[in-house]
C-alpha atoms as a PDB file:
ATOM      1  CA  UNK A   1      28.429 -41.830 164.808  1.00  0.00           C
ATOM      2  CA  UNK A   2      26.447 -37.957 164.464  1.00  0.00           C
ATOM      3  CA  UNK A   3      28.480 -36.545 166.910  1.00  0.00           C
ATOM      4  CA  UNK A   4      31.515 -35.480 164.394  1.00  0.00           C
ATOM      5  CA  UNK A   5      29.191 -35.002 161.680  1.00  0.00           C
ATOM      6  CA  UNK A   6      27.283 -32.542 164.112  1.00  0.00           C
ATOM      7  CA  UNK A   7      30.123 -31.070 165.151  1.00  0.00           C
ATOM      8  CA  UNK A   8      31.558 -30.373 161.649  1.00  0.00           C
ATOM      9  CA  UNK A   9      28.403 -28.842 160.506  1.00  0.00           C
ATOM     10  CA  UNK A  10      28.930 -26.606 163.665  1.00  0.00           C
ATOM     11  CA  UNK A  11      32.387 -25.500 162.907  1.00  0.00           C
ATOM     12  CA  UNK A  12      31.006 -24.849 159.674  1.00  0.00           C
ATOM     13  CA  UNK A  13      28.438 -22.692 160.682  1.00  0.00           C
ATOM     14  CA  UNK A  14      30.700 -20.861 162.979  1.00  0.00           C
ATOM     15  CA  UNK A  15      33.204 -20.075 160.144  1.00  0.00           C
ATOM     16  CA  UNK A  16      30.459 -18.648 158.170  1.00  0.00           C
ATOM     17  CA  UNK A  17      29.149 -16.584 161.078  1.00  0.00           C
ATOM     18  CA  UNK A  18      32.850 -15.099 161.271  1.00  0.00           C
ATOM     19  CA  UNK A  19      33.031 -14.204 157.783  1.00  0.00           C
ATOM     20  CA  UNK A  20      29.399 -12.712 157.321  1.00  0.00           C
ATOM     21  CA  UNK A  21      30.355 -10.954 160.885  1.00  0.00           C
ATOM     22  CA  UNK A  22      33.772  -9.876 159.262  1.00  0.00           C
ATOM     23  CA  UNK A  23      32.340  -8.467 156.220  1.00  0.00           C
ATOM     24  CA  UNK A  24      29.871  -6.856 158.387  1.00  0.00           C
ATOM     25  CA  UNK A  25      32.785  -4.946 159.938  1.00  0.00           C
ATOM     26  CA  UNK A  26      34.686  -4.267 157.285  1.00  0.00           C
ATOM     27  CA  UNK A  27      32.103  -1.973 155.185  1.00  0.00           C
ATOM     28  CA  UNK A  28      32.399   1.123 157.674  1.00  0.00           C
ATOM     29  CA  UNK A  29      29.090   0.021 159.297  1.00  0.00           C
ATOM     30  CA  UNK A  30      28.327   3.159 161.148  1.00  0.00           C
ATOM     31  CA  UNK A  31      28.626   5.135 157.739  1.00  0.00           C
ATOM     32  CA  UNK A  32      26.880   3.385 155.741  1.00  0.00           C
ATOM     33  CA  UNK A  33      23.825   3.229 158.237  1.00  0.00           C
ATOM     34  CA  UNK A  34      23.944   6.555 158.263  1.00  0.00           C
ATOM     35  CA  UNK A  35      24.039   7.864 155.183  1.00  0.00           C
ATOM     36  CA  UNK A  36      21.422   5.289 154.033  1.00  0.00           C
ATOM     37  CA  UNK A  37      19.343   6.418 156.458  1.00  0.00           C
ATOM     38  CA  UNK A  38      19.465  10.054 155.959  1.00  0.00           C
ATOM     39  CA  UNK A  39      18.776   8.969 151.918  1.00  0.00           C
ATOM     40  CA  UNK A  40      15.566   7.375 153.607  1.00  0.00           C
ATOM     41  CA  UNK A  41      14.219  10.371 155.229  1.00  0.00           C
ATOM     42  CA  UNK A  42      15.559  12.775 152.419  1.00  0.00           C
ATOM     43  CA  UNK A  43      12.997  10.476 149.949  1.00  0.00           C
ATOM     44  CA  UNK A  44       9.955  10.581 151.957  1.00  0.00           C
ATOM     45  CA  UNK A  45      10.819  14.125 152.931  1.00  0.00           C
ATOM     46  CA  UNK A  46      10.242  14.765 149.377  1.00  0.00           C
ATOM     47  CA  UNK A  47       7.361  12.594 148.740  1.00  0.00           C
ATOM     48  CA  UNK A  48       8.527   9.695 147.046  1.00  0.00           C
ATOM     49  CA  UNK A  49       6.311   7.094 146.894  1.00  0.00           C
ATOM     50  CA  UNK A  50       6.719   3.711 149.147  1.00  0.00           C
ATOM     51  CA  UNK A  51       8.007   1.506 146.338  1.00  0.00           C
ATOM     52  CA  UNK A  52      10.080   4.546 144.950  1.00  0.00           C
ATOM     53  CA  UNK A  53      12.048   4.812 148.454  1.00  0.00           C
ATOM     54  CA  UNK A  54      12.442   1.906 148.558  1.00  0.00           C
ATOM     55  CA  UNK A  55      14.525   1.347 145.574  1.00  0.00           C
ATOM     56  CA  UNK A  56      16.164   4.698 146.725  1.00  0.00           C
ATOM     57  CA  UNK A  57      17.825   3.512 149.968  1.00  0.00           C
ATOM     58  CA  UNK A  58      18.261  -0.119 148.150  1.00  0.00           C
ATOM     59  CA  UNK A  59      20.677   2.043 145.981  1.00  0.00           C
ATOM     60  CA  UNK A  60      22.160   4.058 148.397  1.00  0.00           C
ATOM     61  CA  UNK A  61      22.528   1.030 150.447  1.00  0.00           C
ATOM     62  CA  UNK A  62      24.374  -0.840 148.265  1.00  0.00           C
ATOM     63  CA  UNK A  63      26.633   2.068 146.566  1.00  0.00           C
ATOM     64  CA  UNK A  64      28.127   2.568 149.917  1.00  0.00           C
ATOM     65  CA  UNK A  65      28.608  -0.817 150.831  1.00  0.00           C
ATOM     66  CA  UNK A  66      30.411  -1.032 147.725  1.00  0.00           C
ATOM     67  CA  UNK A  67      32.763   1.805 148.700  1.00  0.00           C
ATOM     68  CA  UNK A  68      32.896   0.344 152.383  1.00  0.00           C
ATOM     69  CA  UNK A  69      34.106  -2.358 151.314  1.00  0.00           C
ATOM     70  CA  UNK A  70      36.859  -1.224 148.311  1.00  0.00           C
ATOM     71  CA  UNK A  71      38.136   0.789 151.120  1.00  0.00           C
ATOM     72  CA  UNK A  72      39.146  -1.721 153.543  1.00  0.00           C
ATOM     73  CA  UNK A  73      40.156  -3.978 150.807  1.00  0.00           C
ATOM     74  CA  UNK A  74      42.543  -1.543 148.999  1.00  0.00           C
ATOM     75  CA  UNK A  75      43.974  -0.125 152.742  1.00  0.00           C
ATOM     76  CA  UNK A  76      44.467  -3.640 153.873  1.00  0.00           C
ATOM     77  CA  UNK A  77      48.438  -3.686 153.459  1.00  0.00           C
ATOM     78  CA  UNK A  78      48.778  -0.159 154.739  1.00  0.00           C
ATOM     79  CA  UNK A  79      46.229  -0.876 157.548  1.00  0.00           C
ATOM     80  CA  UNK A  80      48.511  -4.368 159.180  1.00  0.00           C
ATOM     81  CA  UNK A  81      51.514  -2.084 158.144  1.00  0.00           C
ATOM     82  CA  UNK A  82      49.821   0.785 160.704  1.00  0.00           C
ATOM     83  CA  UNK A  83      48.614  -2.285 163.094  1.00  0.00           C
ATOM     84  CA  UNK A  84      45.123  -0.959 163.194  1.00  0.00           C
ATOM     85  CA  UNK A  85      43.963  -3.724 165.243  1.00  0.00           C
ATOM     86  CA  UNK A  86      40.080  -4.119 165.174  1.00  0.00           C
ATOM     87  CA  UNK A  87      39.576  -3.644 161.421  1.00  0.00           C
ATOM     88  CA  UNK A  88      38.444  -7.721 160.118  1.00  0.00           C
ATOM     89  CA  UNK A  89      40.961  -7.707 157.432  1.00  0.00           C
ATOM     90  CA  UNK A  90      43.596  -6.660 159.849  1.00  0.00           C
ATOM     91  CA  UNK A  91      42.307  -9.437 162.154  1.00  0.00           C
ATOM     92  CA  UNK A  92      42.068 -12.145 159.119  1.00  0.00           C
ATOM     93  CA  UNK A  93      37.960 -12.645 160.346  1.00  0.00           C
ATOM     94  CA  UNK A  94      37.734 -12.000 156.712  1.00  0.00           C
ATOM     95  CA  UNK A  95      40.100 -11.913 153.845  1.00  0.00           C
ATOM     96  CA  UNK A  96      41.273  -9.363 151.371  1.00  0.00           C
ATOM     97  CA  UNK A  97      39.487 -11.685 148.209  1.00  0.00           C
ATOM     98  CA  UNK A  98      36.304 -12.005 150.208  1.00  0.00           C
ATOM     99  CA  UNK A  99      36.248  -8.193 150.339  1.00  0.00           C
ATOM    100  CA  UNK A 100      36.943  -7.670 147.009  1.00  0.00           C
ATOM    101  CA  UNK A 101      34.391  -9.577 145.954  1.00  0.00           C
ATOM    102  CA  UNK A 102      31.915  -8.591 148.197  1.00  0.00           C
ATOM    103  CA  UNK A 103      32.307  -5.020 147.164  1.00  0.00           C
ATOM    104  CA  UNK A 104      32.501  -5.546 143.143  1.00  0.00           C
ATOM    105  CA  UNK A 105      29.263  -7.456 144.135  1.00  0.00           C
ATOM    106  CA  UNK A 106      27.464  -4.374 146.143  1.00  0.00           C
ATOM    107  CA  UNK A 107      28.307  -2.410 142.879  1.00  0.00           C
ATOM    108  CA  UNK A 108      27.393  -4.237 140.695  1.00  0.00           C
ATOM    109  CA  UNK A 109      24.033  -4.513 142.088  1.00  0.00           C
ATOM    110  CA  UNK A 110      24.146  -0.605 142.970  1.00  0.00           C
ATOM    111  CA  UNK A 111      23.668  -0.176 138.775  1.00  0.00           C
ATOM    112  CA  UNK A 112      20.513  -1.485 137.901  1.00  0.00           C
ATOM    113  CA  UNK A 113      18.757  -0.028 141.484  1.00  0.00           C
ATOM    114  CA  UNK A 114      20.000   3.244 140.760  1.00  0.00           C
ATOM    115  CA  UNK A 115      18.595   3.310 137.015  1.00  0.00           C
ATOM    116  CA  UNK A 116      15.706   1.941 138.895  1.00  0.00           C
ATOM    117  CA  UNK A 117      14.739   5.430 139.842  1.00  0.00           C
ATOM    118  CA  UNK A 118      15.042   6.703 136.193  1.00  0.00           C
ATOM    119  CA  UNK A 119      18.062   7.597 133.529  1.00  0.00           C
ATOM    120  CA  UNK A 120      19.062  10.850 135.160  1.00  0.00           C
ATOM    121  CA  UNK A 121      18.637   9.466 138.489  1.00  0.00           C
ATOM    122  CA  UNK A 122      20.794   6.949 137.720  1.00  0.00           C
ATOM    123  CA  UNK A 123      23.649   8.698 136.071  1.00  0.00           C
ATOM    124  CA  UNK A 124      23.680  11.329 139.001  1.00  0.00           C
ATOM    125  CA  UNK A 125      23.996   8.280 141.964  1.00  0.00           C
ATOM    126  CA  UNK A 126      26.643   6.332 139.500  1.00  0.00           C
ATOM    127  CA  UNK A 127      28.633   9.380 139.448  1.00  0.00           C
ATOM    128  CA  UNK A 128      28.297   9.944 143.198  1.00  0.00           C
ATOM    129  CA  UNK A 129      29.654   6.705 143.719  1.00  0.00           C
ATOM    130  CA  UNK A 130      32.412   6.517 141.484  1.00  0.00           C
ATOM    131  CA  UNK A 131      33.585   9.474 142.859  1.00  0.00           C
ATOM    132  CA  UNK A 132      33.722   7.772 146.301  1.00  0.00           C
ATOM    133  CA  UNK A 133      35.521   4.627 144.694  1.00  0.00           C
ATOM    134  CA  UNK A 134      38.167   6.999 143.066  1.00  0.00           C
ATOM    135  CA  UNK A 135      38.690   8.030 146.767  1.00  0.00           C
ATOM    136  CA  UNK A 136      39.148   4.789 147.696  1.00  0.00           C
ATOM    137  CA  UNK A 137      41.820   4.123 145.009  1.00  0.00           C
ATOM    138  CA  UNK A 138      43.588   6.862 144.511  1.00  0.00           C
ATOM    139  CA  UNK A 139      42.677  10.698 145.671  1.00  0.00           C
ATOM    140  CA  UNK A 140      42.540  10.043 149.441  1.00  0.00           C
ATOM    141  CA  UNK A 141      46.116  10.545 149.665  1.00  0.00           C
ATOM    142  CA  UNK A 142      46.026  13.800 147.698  1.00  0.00           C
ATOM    143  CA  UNK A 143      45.379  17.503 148.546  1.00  0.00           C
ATOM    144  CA  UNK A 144      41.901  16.946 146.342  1.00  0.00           C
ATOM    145  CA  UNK A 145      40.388  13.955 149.041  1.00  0.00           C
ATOM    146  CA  UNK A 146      37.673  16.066 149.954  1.00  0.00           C
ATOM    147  CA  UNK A 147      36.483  16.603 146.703  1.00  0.00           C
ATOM    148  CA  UNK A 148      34.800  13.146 146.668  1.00  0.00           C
ATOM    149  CA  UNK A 149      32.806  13.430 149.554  1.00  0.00           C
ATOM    150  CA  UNK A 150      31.979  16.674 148.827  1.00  0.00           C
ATOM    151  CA  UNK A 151      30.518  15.116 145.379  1.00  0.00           C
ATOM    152  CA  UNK A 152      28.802  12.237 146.861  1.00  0.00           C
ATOM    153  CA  UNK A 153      27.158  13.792 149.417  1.00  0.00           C
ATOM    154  CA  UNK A 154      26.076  16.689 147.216  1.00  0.00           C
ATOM    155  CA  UNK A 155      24.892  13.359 144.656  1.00  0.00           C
ATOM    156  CA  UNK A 156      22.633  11.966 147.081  1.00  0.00           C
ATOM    157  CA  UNK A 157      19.743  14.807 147.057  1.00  0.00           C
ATOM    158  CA  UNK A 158      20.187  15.184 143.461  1.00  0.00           C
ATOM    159  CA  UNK A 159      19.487  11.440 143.309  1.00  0.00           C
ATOM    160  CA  UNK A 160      16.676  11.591 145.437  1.00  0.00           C
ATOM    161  CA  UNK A 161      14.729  14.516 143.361  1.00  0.00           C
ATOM    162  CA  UNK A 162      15.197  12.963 139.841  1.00  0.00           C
ATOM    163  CA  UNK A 163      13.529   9.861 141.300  1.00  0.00           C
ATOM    164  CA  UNK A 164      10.354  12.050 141.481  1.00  0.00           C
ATOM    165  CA  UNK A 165       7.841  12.179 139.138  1.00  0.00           C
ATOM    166  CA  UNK A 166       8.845  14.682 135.973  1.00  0.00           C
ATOM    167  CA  UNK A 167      12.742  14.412 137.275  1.00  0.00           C
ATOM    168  CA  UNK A 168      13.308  17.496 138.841  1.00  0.00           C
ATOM    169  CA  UNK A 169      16.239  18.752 139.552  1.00  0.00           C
ATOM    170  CA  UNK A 170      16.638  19.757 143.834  1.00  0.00           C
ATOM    171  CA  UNK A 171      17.196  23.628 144.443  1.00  0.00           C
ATOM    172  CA  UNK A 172      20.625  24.806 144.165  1.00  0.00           C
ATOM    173  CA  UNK A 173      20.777  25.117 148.311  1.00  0.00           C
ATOM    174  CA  UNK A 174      19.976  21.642 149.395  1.00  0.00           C
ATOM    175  CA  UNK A 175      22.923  20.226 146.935  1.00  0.00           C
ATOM    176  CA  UNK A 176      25.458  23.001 148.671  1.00  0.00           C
ATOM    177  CA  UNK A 177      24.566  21.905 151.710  1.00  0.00           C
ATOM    178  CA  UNK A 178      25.001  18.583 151.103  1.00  0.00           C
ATOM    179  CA  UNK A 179      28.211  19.129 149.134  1.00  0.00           C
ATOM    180  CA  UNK A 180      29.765  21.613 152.370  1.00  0.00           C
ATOM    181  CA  UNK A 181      28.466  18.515 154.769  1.00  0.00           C
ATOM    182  CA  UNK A 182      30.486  16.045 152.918  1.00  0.00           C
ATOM    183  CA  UNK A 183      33.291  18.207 153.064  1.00  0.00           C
ATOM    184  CA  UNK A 184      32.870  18.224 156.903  1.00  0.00           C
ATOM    185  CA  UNK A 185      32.639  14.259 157.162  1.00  0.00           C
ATOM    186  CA  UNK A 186      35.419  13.765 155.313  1.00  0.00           C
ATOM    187  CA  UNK A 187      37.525  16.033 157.882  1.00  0.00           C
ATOM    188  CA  UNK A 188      35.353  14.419 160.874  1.00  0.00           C
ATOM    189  CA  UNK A 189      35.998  10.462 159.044  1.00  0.00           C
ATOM    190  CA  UNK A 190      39.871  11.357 158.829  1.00  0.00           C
ATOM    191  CA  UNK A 191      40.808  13.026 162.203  1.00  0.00           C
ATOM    192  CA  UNK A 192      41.303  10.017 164.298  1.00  0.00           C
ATOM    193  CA  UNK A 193      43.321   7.998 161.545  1.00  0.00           C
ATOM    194  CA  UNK A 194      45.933  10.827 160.751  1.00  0.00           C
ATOM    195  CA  UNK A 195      49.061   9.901 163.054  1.00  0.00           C
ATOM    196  CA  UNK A 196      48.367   6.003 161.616  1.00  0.00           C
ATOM    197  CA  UNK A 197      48.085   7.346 157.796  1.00  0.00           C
ATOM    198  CA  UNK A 198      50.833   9.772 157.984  1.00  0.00           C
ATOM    199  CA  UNK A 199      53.139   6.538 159.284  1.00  0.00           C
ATOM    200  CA  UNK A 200      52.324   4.883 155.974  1.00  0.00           C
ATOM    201  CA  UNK A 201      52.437   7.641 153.421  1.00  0.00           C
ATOM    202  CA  UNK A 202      48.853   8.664 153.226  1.00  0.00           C
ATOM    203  CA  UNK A 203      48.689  12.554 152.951  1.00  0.00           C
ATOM    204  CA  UNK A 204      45.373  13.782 151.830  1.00  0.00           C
ATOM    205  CA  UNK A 205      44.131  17.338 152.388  1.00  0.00           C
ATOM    206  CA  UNK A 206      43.362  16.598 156.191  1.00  0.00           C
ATOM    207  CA  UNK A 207      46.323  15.228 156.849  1.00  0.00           C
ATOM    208  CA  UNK A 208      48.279  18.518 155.610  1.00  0.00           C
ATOM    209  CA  UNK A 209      45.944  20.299 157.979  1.00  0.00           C
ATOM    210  CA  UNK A 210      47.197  18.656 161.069  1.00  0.00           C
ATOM    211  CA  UNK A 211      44.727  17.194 163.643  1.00  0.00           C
ATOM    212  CA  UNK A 212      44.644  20.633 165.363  1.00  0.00           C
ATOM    213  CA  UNK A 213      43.847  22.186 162.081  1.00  0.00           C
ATOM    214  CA  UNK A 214      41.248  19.919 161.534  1.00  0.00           C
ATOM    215  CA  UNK A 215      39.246  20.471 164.561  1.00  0.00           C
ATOM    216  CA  UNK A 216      39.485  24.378 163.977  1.00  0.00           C
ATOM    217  CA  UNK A 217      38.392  23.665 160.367  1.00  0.00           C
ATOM    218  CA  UNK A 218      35.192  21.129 161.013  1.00  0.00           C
ATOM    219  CA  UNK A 219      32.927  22.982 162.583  1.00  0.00           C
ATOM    220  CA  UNK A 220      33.313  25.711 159.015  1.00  0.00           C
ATOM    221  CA  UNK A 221      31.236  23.503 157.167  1.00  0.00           C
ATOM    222  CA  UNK A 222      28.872  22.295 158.892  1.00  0.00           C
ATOM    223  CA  UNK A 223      27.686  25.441 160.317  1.00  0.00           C
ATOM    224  CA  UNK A 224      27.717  26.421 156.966  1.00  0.00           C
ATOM    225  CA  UNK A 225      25.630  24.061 155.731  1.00  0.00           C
ATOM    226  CA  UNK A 226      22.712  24.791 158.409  1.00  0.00           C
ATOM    227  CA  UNK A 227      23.260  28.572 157.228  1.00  0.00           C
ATOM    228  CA  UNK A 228      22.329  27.448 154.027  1.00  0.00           C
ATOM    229  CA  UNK A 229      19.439  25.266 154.948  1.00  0.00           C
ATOM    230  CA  UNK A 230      18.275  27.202 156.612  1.00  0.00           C
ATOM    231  CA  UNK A 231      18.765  30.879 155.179  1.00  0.00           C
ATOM    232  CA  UNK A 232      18.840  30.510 151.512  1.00  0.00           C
ATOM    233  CA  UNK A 233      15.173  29.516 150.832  1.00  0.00           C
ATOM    234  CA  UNK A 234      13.906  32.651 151.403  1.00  0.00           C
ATOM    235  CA  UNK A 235      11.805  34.340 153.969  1.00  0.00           C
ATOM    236  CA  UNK A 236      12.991  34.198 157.765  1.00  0.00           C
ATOM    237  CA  UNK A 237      13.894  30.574 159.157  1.00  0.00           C
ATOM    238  CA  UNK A 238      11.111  30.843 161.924  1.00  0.00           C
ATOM    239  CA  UNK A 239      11.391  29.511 165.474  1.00  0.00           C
ATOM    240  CA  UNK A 240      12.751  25.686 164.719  1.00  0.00           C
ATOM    241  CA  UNK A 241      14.842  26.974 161.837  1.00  0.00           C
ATOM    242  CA  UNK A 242      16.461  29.428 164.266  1.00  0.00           C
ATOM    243  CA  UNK A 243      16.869  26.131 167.515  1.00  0.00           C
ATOM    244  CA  UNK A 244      17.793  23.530 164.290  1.00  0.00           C
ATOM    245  CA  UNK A 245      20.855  26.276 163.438  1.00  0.00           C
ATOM    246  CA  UNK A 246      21.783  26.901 166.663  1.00  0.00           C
ATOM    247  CA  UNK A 247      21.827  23.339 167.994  1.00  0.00           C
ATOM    248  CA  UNK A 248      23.912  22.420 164.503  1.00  0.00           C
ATOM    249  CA  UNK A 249      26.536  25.141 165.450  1.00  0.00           C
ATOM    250  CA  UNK A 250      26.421  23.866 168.852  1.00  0.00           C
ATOM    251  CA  UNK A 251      26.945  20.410 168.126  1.00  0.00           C
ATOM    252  CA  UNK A 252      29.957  21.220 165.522  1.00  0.00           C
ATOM    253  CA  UNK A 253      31.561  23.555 168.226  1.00  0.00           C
ATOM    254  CA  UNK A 254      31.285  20.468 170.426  1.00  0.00           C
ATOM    255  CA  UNK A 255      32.685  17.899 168.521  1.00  0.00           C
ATOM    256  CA  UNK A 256      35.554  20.158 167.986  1.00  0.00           C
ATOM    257  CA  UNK A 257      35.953  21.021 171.594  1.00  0.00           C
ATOM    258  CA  UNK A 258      35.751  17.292 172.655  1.00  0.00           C
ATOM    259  CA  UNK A 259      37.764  16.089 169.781  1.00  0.00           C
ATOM    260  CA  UNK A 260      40.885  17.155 171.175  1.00  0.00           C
ATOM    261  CA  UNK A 261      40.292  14.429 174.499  1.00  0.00           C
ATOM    262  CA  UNK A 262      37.877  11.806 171.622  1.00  0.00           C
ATOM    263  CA  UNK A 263      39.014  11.949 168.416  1.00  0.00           C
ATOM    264  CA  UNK A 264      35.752   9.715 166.863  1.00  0.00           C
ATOM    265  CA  UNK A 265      33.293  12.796 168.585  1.00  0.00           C
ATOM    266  CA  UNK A 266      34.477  14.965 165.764  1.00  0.00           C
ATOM    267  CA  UNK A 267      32.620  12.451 162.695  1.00  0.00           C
ATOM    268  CA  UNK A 268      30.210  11.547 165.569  1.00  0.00           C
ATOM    269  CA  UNK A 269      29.146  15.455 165.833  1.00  0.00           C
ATOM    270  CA  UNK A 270      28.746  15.431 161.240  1.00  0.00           C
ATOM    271  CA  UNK A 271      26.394  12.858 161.479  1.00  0.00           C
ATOM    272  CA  UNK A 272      24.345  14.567 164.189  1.00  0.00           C
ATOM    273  CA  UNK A 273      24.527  18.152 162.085  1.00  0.00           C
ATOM    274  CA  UNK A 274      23.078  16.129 159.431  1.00  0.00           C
ATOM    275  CA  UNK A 275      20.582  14.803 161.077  1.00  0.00           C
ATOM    276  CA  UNK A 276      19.877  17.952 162.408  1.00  0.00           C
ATOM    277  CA  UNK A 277      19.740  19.349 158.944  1.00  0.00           C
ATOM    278  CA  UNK A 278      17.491  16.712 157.597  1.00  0.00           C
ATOM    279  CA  UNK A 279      14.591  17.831 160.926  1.00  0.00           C
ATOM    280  CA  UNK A 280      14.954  20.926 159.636  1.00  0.00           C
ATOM    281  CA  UNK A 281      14.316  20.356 156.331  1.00  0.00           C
ATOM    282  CA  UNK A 282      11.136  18.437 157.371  1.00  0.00           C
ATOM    283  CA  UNK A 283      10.481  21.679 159.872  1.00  0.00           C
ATOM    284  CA  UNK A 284      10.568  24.039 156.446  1.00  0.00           C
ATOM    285  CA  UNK A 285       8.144  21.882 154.665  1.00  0.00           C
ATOM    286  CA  UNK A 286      10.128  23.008 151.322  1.00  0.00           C
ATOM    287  CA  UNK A 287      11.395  19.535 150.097  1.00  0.00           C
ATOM    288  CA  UNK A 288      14.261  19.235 147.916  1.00  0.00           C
ATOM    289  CA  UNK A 289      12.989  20.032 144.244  1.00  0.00           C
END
C-alpha cells in the first residue's frame, strides 16, 4: 500500500529537482558567478566590513539573477525559433512563467539589499541593473547594446565605494575600467550567438560588426582597461602592475586568436582580464575610493 505513495512523492521530488535545475540553467550561471564574485573581492579589496560584503554580493547576486533570468524569459520564442538546444526554456525543464517569476522575484529582492548598503549606494546598483533589464527588453537588438553593459559594469565599483563608510565616490579610473570591460563582455557574451540572432532579427552593435569584426575589436577594451588600471593612478605600475598588463593583453590577444576555432574562448578570455584586473588592483594597494 506505500509503494505508490512512495513512488509519487518520488516523481514529485524529481519534478522539482528539474525545475530548480532548470532555473539554475536558465540565469546565465557562469555570468552571474562571475560577476558576483568579482563584486566580492572588489568589497573586501576596499575594506568593507564582513556584514557590509555581505549584503554587497547578496545584491549583486540577486540583480543579476534577475537579469539572467528576464533574458532567457523574453528570448524564449526567438531562442526555439533559432533551435538553441541546451537553453531549459528551449528544452521545457522549465517554463517561460516559472522564469518570469523567478526573475521579478530576484528583483524584487535586489531593492531593499541594495539600499541595504545606503541611499546612494542603492540608487547607483538600481540604475546598474535597470540598465541591464532594458538590455534584456529592448536595446540588445540596437546599435546602442553595449551601452548597458558598459553601465552596469561601470555601476558595480561605484556601488561598492558608496557602501563604505562616509559614501565615497570610487576614482574616476576604476569606473572607466569597469565601464571599457563591460564593453568587452558584451562583445565576448555576443560572439558565439551572432549567426543564431541574425536568423531571428536580432542586430545589436556586435552583430553589425560581424564575428570577424568582433574578434579584432575585443581585445581594444580590455587591454584598455588594464592600461587604465594600471597607468592612471599615478606613479609607475611597478613589477606586478607591468606582468598583470601584460598577461591581460596576452589573454585578450588569445581569446581573439582562439576565437576564430572556439567561439565561447572570446567571453571566457573577459572574465579572465577581469580577474586579472581585480589581482592587480589588490597588487596596487589603492582601493577603489
Amino acid at each position: 500500500m506505500s509503494t505508490p505513495e512512495r513512488s509519487t512523492d518520488g516523481g514529485a521530488a524529481a519534478v522539482w529537482a528539474g525545475r530548480v535545475g532548470g532555473l539554475a540553467g536558465a540565469c546565465h550561471p557562469g555570468p552571474v558567478v562571475a560577476v558576483t564574485a568579482l563584486t566580492a573581492a572588489l568589497a573586501v579589496t576596499a575594506g568593507q566590513g564582513a556584514t557590509r560584503s555581505v549584503l554587497t554580493t547578496a545584491a549583486v547576486l540577486s540583480g543579476q539573477l534577475s537579469v539572467g533570468w528576464c533574458n532567457d524569459a523574453f528570448d524564449a520564442r526567438r531562442d526555439i525559433a533559432a533551435g538553441r538546444r541546451g537553453k531549459p526554456v528551449v528544452d521545457a525543464t522549465v517554463s517561460v512563467t516559472e522564469v518570469w517569476v523567478a526573475a521579478c522575484v530576484a528583483l524584487a529582492l535586489c531593492v531593499p539589499l541594495s539600499f541595504a548598503c545606503g541611499l546612494w549606494a542603492g540608487v547607483v546598483h538600481l540604475v546598474g541593473v535597470a540598465a541591464a533589464w532594458a538590455y534584456d527588453l529592448r536595446l540588445k537588438a540596437t546599435a546602442w547594446s553595449w551601452v548597458p553593459y558598459a553601465v552596469g559594469f561601470a555601476a558595480l565599483p561605484a556601488f561598492v565605494a558608496l557602501g563604505l563608510p562616509g559614501q565615497p565616490w570610487p576614482a574616476w579610473w576604476v569606473v572607466t575600467a569597469g565601464a571599457l570591460l563591460g564593453v568587452g563582455a558584451h562583445l565576448g557574451d555576443v560572439l558565439p550567438d551572432i549567426p543564431g540572432d541574425l536568423a531571428t532579427g536580432v542586430r545589436g552593435f556586435p552583430h553589425r560588426l560581424g564575428p570577424d569584426g568582433v574578434r579584432l575589436l575585443l581585445p581594444v577594451p580590455l587591454a584598455a582597461a588594464s592600461a587604465v588600471l594600471a597607468l592612471a593612478p599615478g606613479g609607475p605600475p611597478g613589477r606586478w602592475g607591468t606582468v598583470a598588463l601584460a598577461a591581460a593583453g596576452a589573454v585578450a590577444v588569445t581569446g581573439t586568436v582562439l576565437g576564430r576555432r572556439w567561439q565561447r574562448t572570446a567571453f571566457a578570455s573577459a572574465v579572465a582580464v577581469a580577474v586579472v584586473d581585480v589581482a592587480l588592483l589588490l597588487a596596487r594597494g589603492t582601493g577603489i575610493a
